[in-house]
Protein backbone atom coordinates (compact mmCIF):
# COMPACT_ATOMS: atom_id res chain seq x y z
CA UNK A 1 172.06 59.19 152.47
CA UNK A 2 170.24 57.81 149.35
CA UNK A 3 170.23 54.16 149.04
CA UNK A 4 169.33 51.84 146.01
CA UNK A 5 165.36 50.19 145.98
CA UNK A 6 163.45 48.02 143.42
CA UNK A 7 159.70 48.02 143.48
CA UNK A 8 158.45 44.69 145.50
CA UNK A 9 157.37 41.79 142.87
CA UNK A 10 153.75 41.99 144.03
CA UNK A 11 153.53 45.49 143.17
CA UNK A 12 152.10 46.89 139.89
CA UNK A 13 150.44 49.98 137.86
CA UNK A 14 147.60 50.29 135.40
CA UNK A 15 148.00 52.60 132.97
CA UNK A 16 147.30 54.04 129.44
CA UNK A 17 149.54 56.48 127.38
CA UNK A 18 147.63 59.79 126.00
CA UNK A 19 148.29 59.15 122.67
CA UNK A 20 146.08 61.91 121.60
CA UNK A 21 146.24 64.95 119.62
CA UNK A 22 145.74 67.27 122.74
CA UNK A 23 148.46 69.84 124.42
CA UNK A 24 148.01 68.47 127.27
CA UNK A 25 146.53 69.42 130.66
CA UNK A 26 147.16 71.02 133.98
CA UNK A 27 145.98 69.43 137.86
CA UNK A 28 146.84 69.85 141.15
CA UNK A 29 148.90 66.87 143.11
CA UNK A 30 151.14 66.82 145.69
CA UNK A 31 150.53 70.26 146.82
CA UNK A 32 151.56 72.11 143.56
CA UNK A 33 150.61 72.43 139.42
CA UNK A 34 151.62 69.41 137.53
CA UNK A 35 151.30 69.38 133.74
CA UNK A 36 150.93 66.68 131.42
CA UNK A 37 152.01 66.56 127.98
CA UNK A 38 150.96 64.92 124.97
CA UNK A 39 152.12 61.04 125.07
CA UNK A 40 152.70 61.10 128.79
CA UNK A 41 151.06 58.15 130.69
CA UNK A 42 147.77 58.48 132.78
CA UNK A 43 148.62 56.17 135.98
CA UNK A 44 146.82 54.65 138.74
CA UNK A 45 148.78 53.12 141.16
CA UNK A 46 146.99 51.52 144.34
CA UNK A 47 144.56 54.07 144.18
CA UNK A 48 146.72 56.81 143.44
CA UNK A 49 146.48 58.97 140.11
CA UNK A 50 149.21 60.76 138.34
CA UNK A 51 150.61 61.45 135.09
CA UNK A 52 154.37 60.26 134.00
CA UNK A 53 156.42 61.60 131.72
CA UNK A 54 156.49 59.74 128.20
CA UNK A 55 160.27 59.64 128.25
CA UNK A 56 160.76 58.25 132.23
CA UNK A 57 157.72 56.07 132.09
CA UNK A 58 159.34 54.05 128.55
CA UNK A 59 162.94 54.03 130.64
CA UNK A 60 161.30 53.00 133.79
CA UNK A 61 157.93 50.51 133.05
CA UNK A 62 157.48 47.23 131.41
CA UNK A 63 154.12 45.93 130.32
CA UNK A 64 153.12 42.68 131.83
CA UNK A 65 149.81 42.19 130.66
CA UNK A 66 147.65 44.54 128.42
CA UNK A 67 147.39 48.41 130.61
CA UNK A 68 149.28 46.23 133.57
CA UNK A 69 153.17 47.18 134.30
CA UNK A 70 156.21 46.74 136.78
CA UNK A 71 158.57 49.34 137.35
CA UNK A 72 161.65 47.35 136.05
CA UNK A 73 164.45 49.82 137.07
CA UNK A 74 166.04 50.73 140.44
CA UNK A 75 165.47 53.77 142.22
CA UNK A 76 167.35 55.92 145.13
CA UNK A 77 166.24 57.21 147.94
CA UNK A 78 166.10 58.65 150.73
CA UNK A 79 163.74 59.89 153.83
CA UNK A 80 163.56 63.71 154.27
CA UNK A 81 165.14 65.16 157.31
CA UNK A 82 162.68 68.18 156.80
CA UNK A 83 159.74 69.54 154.74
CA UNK A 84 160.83 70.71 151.55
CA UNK A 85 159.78 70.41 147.85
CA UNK A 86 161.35 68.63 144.69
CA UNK A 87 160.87 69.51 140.95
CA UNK A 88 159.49 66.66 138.94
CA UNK A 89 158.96 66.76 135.31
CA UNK A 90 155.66 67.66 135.74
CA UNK A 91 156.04 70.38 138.35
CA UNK A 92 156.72 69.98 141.77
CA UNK A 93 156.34 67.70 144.46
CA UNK A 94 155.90 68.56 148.38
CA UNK A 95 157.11 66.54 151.14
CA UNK A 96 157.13 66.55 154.79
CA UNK A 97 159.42 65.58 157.07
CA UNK A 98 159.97 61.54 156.98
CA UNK A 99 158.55 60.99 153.27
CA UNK A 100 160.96 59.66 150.75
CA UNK A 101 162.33 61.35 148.23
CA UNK A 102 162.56 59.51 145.32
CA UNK A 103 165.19 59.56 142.09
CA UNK A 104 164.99 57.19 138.87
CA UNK A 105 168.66 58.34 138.64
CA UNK A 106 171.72 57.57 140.62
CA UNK A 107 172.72 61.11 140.93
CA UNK A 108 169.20 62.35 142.64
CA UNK A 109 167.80 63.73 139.24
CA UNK A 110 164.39 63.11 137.81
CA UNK A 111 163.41 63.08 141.49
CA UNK A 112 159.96 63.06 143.44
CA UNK A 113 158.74 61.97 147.00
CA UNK A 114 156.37 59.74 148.84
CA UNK A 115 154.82 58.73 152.13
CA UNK A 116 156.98 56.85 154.27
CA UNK A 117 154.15 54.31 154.28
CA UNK A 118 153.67 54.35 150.37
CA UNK A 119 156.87 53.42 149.49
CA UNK A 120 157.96 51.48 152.01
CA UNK A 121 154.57 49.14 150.93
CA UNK A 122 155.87 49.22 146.91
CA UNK A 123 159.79 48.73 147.37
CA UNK A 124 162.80 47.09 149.17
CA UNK A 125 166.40 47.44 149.68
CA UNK A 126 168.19 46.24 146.09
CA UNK A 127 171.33 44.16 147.33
C-alpha cells in the first residue's frame, strides 16, 4: 500500500543542469543502463550521484541557494514485498526485497526505488 512522504526539512541536493550542447550520455546505476539527456540535472545527493530528468527535476526541486535544492513535492511509496525492477526515465531501477519504491505521482508513475535506510533518512509520513 503506497502512502504519501515529503522529504525531511534538513534534507537537500546539489546539483547543476547540463545545459550543454551534448546528446547526452549513458552509465550504469542501480543495477541497469541509465541515460541522460541533454538539460537533465547532474545530482549528488548525500553522496549519491544520478542524473534527473529535466522535466521531473523542474516539477519536483526548488533552488534554495545557488546549486543547493529541496525536493518541494510529495511522493508515494511503498516498501517492496519482493525483488523486482521499476522503469525510470532514465532506464531502470533494481530493488530488493524491503527497499522503497518510489513515485513523484499519485498513481505510481514516474517511479524509482531506494534503500529502506536511504529514504527512510530523507523523508516522513505527509499528514
Amino acid at each position: 500500500m503506497r502512502h504519501r512522504y515529503r522529504k525531511k526539512t534538513d534534507a537537500y541536493i546539489i546539483a547543476v543542469q547540463l545545459n550543454l550542447e551534448t546528446e547526452g550520455f549513458t552509465y550504469h546505476k542501480w543495477g541497469a543502463e541509465q541515460q541522460c539527456k541533454k538539460d537533465d540535472w547532474l545530482v549528488n545527493n548525500e553522496g549519491e550521484t544520478y542524473t534527473v530528468d529535466a522535466e521531473v527535476f523542474t516539477k519536483t526541486y526548488r533552488m534554495t541557494t545557488p546549486g543547493i535544492y529541496t525536493k518541494c513535492t510529495a511522493v508515494w511509496a511503498e516498501k517492496a514485498d519482493q525483488n523486482g525492477s521499476v522503469l525510470t526515465k532514465e532506464g531502470e531501477s533494481h530493488y530488493r526485497r524491503g527497499d522503497y519504491i518510489v513515485s513523484n505521482d499519485e498513481d505510481g508513475s514516474d517511479s524509482y526505488s531506494m534503500s529502506s535506510g536511504k529514504f527512510e533518512s530523507m523523508y516522513e509520513l505527509d499528514c
